[in-house]
Protein backbone atom coordinates (compact mmCIF):
# COMPACT_ATOMS: atom_id res chain seq x y z
CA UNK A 1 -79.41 76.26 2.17
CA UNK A 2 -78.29 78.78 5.11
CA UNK A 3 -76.17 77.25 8.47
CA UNK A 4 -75.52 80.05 10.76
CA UNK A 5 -75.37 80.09 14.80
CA UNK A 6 -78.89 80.92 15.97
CA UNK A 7 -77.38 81.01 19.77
CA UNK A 8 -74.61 80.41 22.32
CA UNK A 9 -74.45 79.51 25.62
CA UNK A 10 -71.49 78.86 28.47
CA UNK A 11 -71.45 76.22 31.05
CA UNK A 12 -69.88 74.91 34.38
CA UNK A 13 -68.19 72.19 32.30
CA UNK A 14 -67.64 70.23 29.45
CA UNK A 15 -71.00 68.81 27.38
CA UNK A 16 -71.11 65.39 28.56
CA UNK A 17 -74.58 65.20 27.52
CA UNK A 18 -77.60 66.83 25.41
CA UNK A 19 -80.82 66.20 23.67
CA UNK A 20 -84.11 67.79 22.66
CA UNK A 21 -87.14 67.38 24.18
CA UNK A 22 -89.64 65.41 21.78
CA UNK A 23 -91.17 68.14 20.96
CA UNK A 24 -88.40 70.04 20.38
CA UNK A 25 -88.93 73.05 22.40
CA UNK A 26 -86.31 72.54 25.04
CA UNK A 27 -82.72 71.22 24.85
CA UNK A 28 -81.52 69.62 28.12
CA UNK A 29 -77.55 69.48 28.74
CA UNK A 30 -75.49 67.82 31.32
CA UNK A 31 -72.36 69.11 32.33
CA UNK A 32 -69.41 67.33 33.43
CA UNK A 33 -69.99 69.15 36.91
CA UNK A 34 -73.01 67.34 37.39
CA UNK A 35 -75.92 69.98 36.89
CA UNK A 36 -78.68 70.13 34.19
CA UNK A 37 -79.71 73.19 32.52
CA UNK A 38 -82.73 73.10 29.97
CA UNK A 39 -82.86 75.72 27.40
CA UNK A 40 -85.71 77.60 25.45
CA UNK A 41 -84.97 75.99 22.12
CA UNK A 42 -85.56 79.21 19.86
CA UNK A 43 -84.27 82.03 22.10
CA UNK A 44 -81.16 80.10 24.14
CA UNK A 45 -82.67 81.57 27.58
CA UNK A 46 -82.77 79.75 30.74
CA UNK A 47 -85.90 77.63 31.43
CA UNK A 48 -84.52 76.02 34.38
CA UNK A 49 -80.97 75.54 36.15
CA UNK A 50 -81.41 71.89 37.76
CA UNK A 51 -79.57 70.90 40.60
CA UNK A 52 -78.40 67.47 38.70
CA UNK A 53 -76.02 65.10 40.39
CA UNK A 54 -73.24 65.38 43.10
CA UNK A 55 -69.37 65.12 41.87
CA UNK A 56 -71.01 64.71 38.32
CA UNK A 57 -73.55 63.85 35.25
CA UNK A 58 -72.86 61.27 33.20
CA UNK A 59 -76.09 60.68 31.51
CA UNK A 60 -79.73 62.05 30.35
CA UNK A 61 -82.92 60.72 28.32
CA UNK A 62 -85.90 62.28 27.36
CA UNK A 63 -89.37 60.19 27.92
CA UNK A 64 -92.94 61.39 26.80
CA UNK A 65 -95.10 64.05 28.99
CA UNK A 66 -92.39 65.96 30.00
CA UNK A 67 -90.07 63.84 31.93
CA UNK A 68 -86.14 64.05 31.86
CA UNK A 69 -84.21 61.29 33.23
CA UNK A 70 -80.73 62.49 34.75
CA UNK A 71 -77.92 59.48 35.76
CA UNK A 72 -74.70 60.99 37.40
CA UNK A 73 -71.55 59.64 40.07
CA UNK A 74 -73.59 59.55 42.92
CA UNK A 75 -75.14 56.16 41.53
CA UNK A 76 -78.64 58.20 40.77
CA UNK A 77 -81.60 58.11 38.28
CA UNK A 78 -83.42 61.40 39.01
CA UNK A 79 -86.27 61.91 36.56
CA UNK A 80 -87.76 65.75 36.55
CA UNK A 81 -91.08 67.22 34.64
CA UNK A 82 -88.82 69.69 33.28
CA UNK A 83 -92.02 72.05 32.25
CA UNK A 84 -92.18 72.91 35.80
CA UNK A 85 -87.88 72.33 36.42
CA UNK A 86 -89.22 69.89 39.27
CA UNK A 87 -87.82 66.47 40.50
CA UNK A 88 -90.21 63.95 40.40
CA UNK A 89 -88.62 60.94 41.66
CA UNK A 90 -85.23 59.71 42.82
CA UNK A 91 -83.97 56.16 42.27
CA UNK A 92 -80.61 54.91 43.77
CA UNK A 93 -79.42 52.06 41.77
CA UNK A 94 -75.87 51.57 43.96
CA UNK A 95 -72.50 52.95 44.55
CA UNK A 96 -71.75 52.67 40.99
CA UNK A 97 -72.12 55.56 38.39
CA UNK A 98 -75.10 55.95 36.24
CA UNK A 99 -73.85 55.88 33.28
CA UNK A 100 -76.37 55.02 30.74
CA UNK A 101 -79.84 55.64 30.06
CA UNK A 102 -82.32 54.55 27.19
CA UNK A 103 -86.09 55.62 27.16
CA UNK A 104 -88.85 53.81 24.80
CA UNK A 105 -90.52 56.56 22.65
CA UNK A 106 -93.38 53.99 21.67
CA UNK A 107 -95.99 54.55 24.33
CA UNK A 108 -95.77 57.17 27.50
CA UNK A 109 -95.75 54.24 30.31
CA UNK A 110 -92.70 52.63 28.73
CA UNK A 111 -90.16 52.31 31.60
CA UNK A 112 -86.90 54.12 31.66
CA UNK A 113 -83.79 51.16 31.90
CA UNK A 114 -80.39 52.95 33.23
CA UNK A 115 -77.02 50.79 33.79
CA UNK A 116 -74.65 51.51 36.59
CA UNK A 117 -71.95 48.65 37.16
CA UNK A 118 -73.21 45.45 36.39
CA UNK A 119 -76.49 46.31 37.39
CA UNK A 120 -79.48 47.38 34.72
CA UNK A 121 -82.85 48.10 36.04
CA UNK A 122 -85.96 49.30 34.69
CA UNK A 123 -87.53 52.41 36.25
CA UNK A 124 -91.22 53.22 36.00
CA UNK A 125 -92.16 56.58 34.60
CA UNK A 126 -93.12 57.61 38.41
CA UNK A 127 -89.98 56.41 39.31
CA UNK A 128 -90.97 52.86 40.86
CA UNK A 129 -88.18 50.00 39.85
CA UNK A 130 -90.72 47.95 37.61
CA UNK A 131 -87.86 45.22 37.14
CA UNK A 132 -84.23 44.35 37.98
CA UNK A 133 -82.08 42.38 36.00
CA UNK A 134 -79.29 39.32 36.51
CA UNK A 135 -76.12 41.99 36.75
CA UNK A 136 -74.24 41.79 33.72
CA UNK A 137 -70.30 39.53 33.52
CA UNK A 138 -68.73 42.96 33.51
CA UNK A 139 -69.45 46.88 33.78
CA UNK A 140 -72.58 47.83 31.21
CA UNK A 141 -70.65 49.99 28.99
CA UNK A 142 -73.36 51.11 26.12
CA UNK A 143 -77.50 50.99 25.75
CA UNK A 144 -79.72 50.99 22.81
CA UNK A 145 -82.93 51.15 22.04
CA UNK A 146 -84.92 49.38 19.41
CA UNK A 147 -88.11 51.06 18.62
CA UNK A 148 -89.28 50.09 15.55
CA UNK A 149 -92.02 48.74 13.30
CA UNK A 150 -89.92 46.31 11.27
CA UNK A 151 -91.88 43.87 9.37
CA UNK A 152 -95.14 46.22 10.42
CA UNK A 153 -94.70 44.26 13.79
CA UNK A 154 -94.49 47.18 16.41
CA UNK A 155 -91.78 45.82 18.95
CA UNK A 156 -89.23 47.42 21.35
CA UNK A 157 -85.75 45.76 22.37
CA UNK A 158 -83.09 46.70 24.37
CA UNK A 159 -79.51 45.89 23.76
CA UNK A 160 -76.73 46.11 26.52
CA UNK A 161 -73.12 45.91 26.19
CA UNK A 162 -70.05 44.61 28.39
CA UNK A 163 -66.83 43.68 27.71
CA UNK A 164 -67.24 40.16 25.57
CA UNK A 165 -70.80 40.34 25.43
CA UNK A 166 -74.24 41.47 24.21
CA UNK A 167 -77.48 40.57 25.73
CA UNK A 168 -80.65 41.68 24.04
CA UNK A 169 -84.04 42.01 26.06
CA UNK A 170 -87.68 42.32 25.93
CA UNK A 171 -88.70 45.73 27.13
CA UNK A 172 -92.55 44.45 27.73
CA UNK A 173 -91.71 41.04 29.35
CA UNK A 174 -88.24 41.99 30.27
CA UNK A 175 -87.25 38.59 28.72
CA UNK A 176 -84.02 37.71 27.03
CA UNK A 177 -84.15 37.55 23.50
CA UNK A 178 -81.09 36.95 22.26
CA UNK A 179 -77.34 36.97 22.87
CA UNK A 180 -74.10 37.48 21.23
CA UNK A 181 -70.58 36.77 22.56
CA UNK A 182 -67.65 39.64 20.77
CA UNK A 183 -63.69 38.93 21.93
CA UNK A 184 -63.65 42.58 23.66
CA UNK A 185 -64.77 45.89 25.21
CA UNK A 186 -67.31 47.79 23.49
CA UNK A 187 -67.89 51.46 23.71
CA UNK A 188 -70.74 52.17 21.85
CA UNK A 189 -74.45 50.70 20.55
CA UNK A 190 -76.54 51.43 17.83
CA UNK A 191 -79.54 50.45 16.21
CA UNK A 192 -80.61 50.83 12.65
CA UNK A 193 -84.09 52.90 12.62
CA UNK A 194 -85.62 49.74 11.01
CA UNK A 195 -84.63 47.87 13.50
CA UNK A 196 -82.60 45.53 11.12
CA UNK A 197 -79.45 45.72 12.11
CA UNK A 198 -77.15 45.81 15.81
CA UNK A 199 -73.80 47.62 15.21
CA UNK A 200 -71.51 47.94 18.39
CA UNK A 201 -68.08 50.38 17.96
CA UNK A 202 -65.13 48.41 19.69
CA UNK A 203 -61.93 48.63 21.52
CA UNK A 204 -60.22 46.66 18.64
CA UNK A 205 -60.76 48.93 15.96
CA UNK A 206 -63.21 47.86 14.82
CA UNK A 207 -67.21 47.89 14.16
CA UNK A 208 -69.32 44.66 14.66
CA UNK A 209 -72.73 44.04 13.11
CA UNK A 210 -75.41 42.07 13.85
CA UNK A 211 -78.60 41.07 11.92
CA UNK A 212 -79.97 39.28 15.06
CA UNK A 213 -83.60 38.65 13.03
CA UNK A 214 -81.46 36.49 10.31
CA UNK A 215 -78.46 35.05 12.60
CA UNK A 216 -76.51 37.10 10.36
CA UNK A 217 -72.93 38.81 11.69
CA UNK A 218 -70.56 41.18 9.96
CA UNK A 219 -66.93 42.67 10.77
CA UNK A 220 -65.01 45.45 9.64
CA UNK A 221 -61.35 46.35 11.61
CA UNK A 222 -58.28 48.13 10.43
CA UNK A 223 -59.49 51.66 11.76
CA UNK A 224 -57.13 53.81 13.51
CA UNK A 225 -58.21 53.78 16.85
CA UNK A 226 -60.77 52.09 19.28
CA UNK A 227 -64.27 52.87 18.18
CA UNK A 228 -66.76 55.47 19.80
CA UNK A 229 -68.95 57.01 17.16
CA UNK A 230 -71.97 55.29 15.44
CA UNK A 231 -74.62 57.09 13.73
CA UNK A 232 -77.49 55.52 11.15
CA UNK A 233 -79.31 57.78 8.35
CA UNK A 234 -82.88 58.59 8.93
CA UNK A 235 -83.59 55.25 5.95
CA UNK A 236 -81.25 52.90 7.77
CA UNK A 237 -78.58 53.04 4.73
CA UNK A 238 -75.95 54.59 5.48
CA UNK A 239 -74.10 54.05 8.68
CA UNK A 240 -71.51 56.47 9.72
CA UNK A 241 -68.42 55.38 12.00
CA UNK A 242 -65.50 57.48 13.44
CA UNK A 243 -62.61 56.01 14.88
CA UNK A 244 -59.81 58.02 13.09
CA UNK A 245 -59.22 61.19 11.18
CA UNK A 246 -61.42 60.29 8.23
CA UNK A 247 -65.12 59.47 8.68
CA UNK A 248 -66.38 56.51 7.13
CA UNK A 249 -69.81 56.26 5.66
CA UNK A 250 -71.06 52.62 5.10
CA UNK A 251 -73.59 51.29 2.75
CA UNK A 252 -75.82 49.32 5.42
CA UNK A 253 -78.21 48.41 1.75
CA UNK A 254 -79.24 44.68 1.06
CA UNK A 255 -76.23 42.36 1.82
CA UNK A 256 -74.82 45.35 4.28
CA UNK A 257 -71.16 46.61 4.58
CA UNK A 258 -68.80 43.67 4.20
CA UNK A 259 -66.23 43.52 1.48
CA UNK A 260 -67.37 47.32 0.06
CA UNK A 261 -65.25 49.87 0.06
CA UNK A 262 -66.65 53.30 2.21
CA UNK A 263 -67.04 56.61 1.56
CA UNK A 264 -64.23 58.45 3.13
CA UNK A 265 -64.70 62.25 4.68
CA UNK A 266 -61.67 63.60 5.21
CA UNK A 267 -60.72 65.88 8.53
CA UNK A 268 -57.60 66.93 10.12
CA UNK A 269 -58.02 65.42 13.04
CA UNK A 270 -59.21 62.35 15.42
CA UNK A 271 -63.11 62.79 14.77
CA UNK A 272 -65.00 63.55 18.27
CA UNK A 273 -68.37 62.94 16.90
CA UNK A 274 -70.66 62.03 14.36
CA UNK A 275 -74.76 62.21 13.93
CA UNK A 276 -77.02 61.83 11.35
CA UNK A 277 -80.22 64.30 10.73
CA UNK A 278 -83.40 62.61 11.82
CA UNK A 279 -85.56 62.69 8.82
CA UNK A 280 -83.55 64.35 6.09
CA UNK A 281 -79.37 63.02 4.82
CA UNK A 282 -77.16 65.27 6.38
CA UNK A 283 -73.94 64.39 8.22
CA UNK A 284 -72.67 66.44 11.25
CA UNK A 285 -68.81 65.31 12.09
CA UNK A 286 -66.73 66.92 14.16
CA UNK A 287 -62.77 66.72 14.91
CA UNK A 288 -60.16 67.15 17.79
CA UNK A 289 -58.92 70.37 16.35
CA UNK A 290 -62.47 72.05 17.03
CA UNK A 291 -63.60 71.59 13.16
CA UNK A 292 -67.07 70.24 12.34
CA UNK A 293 -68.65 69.75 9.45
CA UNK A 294 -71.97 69.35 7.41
CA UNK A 295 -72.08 66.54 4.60
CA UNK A 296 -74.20 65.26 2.51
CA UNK A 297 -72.88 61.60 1.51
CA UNK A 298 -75.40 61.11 -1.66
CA UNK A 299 -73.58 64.09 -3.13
CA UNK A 300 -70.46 63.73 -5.71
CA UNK A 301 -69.08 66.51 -3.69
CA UNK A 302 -70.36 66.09 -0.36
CA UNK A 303 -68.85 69.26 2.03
CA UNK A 304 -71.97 71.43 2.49
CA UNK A 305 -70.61 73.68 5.49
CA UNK A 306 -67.60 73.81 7.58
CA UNK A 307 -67.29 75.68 11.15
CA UNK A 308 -64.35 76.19 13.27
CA UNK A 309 -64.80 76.24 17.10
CA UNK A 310 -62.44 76.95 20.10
CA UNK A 311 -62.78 73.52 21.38
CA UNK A 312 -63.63 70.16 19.65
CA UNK A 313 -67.08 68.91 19.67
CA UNK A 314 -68.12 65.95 22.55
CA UNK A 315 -71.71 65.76 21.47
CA UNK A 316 -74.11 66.70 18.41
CA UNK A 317 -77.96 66.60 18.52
CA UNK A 318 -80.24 67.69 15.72
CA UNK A 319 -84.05 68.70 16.74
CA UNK A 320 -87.10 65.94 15.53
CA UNK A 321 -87.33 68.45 12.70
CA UNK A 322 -83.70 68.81 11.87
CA UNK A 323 -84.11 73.21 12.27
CA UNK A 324 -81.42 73.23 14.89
CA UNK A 325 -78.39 71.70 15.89
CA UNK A 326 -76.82 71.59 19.39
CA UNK A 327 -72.93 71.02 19.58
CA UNK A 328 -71.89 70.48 23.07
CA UNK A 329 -67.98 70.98 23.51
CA UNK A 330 -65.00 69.97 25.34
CA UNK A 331 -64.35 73.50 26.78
CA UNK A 332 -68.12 73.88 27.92
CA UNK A 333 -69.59 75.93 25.24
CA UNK A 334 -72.60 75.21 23.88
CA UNK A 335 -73.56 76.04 20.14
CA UNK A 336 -76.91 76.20 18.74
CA UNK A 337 -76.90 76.27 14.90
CA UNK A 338 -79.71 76.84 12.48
CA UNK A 339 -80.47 75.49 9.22
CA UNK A 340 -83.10 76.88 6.81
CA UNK A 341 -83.21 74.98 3.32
């Protein structure tokens, strides 16, 4: 197996935010500073600079045909075909910050839902509101997105987080399915890829779980400090969880987590962030002191790679075919690393 960096790039600001495009021939990032650049995914050069969001970006999410959403400080959802690097549509939600956006990969007319305040509405891919929801008790701090064929029942749910609560909707009817009172803030959702289980990261050290199919709910606390990073293997398995120096690896298999003990990767500082490989088993983790790393959790010794960077990581994102790995960082360069088994 061969890591090396493939490219580098330098930015305005720190990587609040980056993904591929589906097909995994741009990367979009969102600085701090508020503007978008998309990059040509095997040569690092400039596609387009986009003129992103006054005082700041907070947020982007890729949809089918094209289309980038953008959510930033001045309480905007701009959505741009970024082929052409042109703004399609502007939606203004309110004075509050968009802060979160989730996109539906199942089918190309799903809508777009982005959270600013207590408000969560659901945006057309033309960028008509299709739907606006009762606001939320308290600010919408995380989004996730259930896509997922579990039980060979195609179905898409969305799951919203504020302080002492989860609701869970309908993306088709824009119904609510289901929801789940927790004692205090959350910072971060995830769903399993089979749709099985809900896991939210929490201000009380601690990560919740929630089998909402089979009423089923699960707690594990005594981390080291309030929990921001969740990432699921490709299979739905293993679920990794920062929250502390070590990383934490949990068997998510049958019964799930509860009462096993987890794998524990060691780093040598407070980890930053954490994601799992789409299809294949690696592990990228990175730490405050600008170290991340490349595991392989199956493995009796797991440490496959380890790079040292100026700056710690703020964001990871591996291409649909897991070739290349973006690392956004605190100190605004960007990283492009490529992996060749």
């Amino acid at each position: 197996m061969n890591f090396a960096k493939h490219w580098a790039a330098t930015l305005d600001d720190y990587a609040i935010d980056l993904a591929w495009s589906p097909d995994g021939s741009l990367l979009a990032v969102a600085s701090a500073a508020g503007g978008v650049t998309l990059y040509e995914a095997t040569t690092g050069a400039v596609k387009h600079s986009l003129a992103g969001h006054e005082n700041g970006a907070n947020a982007l999410a890729w949809g089918s045909d094209g289309l980038l959403a953008t959510g930033g400080q001045d309480g905007c959802v701009r959505i741009w075909q970024a082929n052409f690097g042109q703004q399609t549509a502007k939606v203004k939600l309110g004075n509050a910050w968009v802060e979160h956006l989730a996109w539906s990969p199942l089918h190309s007319s799903a809508p777009l839902f982005a959270a600013a305040g207590r408000k969560l509405m659901a945006i057309s891919p033309d960028g008509v509101p299709a739907h606006t929801f009762p606001d939320a008790p308290k600010t919408i701090s995380a989004l996730a997105i259930r896509a997922s064929t579990l039980n060979l029942q195609p179905s898409t749910l969305l799951a919203a987080a504020c302080f002492g609560h989860v609701a869970v909707w309908d993306t088709t009817t824009f119904g609510l399915q289901k929801e789940f009172p927790y004692g205090n803030a959350i910072y971060a959702l995830t769903w399993s890829p089979d749709g099985r289980w809900l896991v939210a990261g929490c201000h009380d050290n601690a990560v919740h779980l929630w089998v909402p199919a089979e009423d089923i709910e699960l707690h594990m606390s005594g981390y080291e400090t309030r929990l921001k990073e969740l990432s699921f293997s490709h299979d739905s398995k293993w679920l990794a969880t920062g929250g502390g120096k070590d990383v934490c690896v949990w068997d998510c298999a049958g019964a799930g987590p509860e009462g096993r003990e987890p794998l524990q990767l060691p780093q040598t500082a407070r980890t930053t962030a954490i994601a799992f490989q789409n299809q294949h088993s690696l592990l990228a983790t990175g730490d405050a002191s600008g170290t991340f790393t490349l595991w392989s959790p199956t493995r009796k010794n797991p440490m496959i790679a380890e790079v040292r960077m100026p700056s710690a990581a703020t964001k990871f994102a591996w291409r649909h075919d897991d070739s290349l790995l973006a690392v956004g960082t605190e100190k605004g360069i960007l990283y492009v690393f490529k992996l060749d088994n």
